[in-house]
C-alpha atoms as a PDB file:
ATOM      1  CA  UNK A   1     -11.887  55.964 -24.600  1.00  0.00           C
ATOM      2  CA  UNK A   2     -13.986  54.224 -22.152  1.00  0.00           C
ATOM      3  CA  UNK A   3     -11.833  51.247 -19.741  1.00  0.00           C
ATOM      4  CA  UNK A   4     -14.071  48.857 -17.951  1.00  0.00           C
ATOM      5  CA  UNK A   5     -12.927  46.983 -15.030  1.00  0.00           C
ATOM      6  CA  UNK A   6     -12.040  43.861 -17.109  1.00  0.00           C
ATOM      7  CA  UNK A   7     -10.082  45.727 -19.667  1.00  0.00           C
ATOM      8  CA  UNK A   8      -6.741  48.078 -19.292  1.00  0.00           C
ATOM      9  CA  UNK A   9      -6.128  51.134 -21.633  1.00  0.00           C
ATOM     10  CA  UNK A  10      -3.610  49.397 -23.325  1.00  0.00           C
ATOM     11  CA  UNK A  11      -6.218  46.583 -24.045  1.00  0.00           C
ATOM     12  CA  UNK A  12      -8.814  48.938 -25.129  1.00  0.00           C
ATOM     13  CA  UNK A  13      -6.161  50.874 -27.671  1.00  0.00           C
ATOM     14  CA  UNK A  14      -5.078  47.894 -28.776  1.00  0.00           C
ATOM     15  CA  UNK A  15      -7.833  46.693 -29.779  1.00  0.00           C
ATOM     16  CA  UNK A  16      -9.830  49.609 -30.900  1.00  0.00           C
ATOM     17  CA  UNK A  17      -6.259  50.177 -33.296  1.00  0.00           C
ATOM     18  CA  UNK A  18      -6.579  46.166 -34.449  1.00  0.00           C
ATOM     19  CA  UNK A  19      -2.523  45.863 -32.800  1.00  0.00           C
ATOM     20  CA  UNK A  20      -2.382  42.181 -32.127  1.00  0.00           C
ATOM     21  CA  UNK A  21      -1.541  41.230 -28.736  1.00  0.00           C
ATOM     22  CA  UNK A  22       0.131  38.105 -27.848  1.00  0.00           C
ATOM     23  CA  UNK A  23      -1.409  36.469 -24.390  1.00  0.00           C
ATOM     24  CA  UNK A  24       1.690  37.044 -21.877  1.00  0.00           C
ATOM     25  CA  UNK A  25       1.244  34.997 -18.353  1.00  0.00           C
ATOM     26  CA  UNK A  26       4.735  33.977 -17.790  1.00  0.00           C
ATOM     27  CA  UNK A  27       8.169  34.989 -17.619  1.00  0.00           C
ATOM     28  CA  UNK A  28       8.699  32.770 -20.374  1.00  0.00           C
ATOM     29  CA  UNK A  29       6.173  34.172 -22.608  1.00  0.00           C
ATOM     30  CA  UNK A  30       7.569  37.677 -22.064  1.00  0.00           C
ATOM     31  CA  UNK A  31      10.823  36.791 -23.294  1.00  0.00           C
ATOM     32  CA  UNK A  32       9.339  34.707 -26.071  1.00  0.00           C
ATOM     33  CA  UNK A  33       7.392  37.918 -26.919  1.00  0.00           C
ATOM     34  CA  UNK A  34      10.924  39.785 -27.693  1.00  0.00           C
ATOM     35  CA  UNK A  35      12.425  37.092 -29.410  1.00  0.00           C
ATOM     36  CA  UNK A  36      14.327  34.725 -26.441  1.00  0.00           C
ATOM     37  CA  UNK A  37      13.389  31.505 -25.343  1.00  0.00           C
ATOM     38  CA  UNK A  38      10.508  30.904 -23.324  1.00  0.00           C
ATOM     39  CA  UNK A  39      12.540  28.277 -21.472  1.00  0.00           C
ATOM     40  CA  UNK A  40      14.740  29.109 -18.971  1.00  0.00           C
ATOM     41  CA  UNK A  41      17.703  26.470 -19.379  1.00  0.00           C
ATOM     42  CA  UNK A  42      18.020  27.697 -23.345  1.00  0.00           C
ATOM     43  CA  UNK A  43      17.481  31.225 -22.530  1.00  0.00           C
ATOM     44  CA  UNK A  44      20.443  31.127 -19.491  1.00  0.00           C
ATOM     45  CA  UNK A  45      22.640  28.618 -21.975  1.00  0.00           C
ATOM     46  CA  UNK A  46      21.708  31.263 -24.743  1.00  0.00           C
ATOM     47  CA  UNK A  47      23.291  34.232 -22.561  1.00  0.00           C
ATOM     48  CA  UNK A  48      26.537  32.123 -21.347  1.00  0.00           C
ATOM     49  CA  UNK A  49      29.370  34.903 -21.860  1.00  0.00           C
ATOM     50  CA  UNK A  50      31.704  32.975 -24.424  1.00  0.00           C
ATOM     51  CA  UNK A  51      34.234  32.158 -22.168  1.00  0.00           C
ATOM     52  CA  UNK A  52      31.453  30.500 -19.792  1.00  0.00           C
ATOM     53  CA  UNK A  53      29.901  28.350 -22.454  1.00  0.00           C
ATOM     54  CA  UNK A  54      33.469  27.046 -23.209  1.00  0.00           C
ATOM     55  CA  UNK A  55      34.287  25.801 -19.968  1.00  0.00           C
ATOM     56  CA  UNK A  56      30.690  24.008 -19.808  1.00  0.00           C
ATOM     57  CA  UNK A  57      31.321  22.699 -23.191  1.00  0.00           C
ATOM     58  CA  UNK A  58      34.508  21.032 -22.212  1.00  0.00           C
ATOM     59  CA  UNK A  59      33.552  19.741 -19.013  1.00  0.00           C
ATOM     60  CA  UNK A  60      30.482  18.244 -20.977  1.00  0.00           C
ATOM     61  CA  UNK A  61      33.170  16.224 -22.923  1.00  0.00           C
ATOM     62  CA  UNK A  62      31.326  16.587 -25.869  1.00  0.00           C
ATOM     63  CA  UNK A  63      32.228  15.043 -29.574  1.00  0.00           C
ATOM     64  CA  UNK A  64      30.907  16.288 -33.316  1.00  0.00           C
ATOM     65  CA  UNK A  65      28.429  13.722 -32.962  1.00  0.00           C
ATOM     66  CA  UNK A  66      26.754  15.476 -29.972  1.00  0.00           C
ATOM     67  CA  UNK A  67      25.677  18.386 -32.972  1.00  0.00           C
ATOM     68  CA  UNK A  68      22.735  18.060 -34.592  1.00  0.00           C
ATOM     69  CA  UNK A  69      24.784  19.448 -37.602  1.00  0.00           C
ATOM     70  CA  UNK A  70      28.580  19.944 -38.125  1.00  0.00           C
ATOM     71  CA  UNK A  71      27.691  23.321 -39.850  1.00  0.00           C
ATOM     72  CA  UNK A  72      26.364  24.429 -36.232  1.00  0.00           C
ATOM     73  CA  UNK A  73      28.348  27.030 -34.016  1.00  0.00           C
ATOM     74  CA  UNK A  74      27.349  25.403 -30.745  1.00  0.00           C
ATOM     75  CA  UNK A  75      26.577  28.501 -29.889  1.00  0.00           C
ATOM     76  CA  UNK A  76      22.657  27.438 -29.015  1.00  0.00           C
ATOM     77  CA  UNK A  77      21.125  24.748 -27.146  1.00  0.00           C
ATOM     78  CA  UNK A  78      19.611  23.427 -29.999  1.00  0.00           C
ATOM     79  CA  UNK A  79      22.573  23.043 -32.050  1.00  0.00           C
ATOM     80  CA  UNK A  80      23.219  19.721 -29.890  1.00  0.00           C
ATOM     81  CA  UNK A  81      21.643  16.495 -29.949  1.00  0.00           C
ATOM     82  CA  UNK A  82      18.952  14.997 -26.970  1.00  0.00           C
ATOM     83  CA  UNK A  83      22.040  13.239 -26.067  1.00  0.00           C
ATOM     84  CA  UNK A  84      24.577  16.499 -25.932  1.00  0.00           C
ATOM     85  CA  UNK A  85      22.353  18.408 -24.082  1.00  0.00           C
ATOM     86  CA  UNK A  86      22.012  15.895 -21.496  1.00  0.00           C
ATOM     87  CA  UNK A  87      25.737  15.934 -21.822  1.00  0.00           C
ATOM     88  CA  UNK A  88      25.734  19.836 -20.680  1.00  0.00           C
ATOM     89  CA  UNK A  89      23.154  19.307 -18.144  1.00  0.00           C
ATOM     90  CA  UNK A  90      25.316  16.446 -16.234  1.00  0.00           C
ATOM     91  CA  UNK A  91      28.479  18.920 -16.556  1.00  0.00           C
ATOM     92  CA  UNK A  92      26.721  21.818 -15.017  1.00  0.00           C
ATOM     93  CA  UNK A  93      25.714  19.490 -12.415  1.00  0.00           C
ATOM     94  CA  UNK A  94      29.018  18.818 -12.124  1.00  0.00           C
ATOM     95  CA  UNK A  95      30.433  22.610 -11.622  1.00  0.00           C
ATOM     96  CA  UNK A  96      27.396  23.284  -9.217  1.00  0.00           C
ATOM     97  CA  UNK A  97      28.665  20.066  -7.336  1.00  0.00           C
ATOM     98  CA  UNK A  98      32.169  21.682  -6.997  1.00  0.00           C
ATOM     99  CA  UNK A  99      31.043  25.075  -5.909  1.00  0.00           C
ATOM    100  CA  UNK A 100      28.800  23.682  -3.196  1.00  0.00           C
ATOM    101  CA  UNK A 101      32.081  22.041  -1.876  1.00  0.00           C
ATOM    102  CA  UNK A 102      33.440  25.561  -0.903  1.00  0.00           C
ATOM    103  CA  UNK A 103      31.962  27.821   1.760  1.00  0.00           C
ATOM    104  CA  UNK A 104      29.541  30.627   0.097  1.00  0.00           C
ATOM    105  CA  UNK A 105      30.764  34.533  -0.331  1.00  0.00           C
ATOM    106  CA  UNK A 106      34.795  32.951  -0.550  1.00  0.00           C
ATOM    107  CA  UNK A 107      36.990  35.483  -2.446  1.00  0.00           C
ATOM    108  CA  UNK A 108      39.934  34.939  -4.811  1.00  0.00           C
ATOM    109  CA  UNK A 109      42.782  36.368  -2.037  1.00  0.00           C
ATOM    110  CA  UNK A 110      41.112  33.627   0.185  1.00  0.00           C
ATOM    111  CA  UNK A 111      42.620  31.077  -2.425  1.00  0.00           C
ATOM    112  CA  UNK A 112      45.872  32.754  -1.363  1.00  0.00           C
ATOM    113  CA  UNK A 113      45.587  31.888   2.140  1.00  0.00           C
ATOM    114  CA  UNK A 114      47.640  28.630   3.274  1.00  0.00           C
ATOM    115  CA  UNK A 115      47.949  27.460   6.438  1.00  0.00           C
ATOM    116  CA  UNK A 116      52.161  27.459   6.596  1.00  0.00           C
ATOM    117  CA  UNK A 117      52.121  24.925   9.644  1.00  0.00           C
ATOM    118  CA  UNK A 118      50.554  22.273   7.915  1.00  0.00           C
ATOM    119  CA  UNK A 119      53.426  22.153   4.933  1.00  0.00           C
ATOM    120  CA  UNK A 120      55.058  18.988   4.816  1.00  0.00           C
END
């Protein structure tokens, strides 16, 4: 097998073995290659642990008319309506405006920590 200086071995076995190659020149069309979204806001919503996705969901005060269907999970981005997911985005706005509010690297024991002189 002969490789040029255009074309990679894998290119050449491909296509000397007719495997079809999907064009990949992103991130996003890497993970759209192995079945995720190609777009970063549904692939990160997509990979919310459950308990994550709950807490967005509520602070996105969302109703059953925010679904695109009441059969849908809510599980995906695309289960909600234009007007739910703007919903989500505004509520993770929201958390990200919080956690600015509080000095980076805190721990938990530091919510522990109260200033006893200042107790009224």
């Amino acid at each position: 097998m002969y490789v040029s200086g255009n074309e990679s071995a894998a290119e050449k076995f491909c296509k000397e073995n007719q495997i079809a190659v999907e064009p990949v020149q992103s991130w996003g069309d890497c993970r759209h290659v192995i079945g995720k979204s190609r777009y970063r806001v549904e692939y990160a919503f997509s990979n919310l642990s459950q308990g994550e996705r709950e807490i967005l969901l509520a602070m996105a005060e969302l109703d059953i008319n925010d679904l695109v269907s009441t059969t849908f999970s809510g599980e995906k981005l695309h289960h909600y309506t234009e007007n739910g997911q703007r919903k989500i985005g505004k509520a993770l706005r929201k958390v990200r405006s919080i956690s600015r509010a509080f000095p980076e690297g805190i721990t938990e024991r530091e919510f522990t920590l109260i200033d006893k002189a200042l107790l009224n």
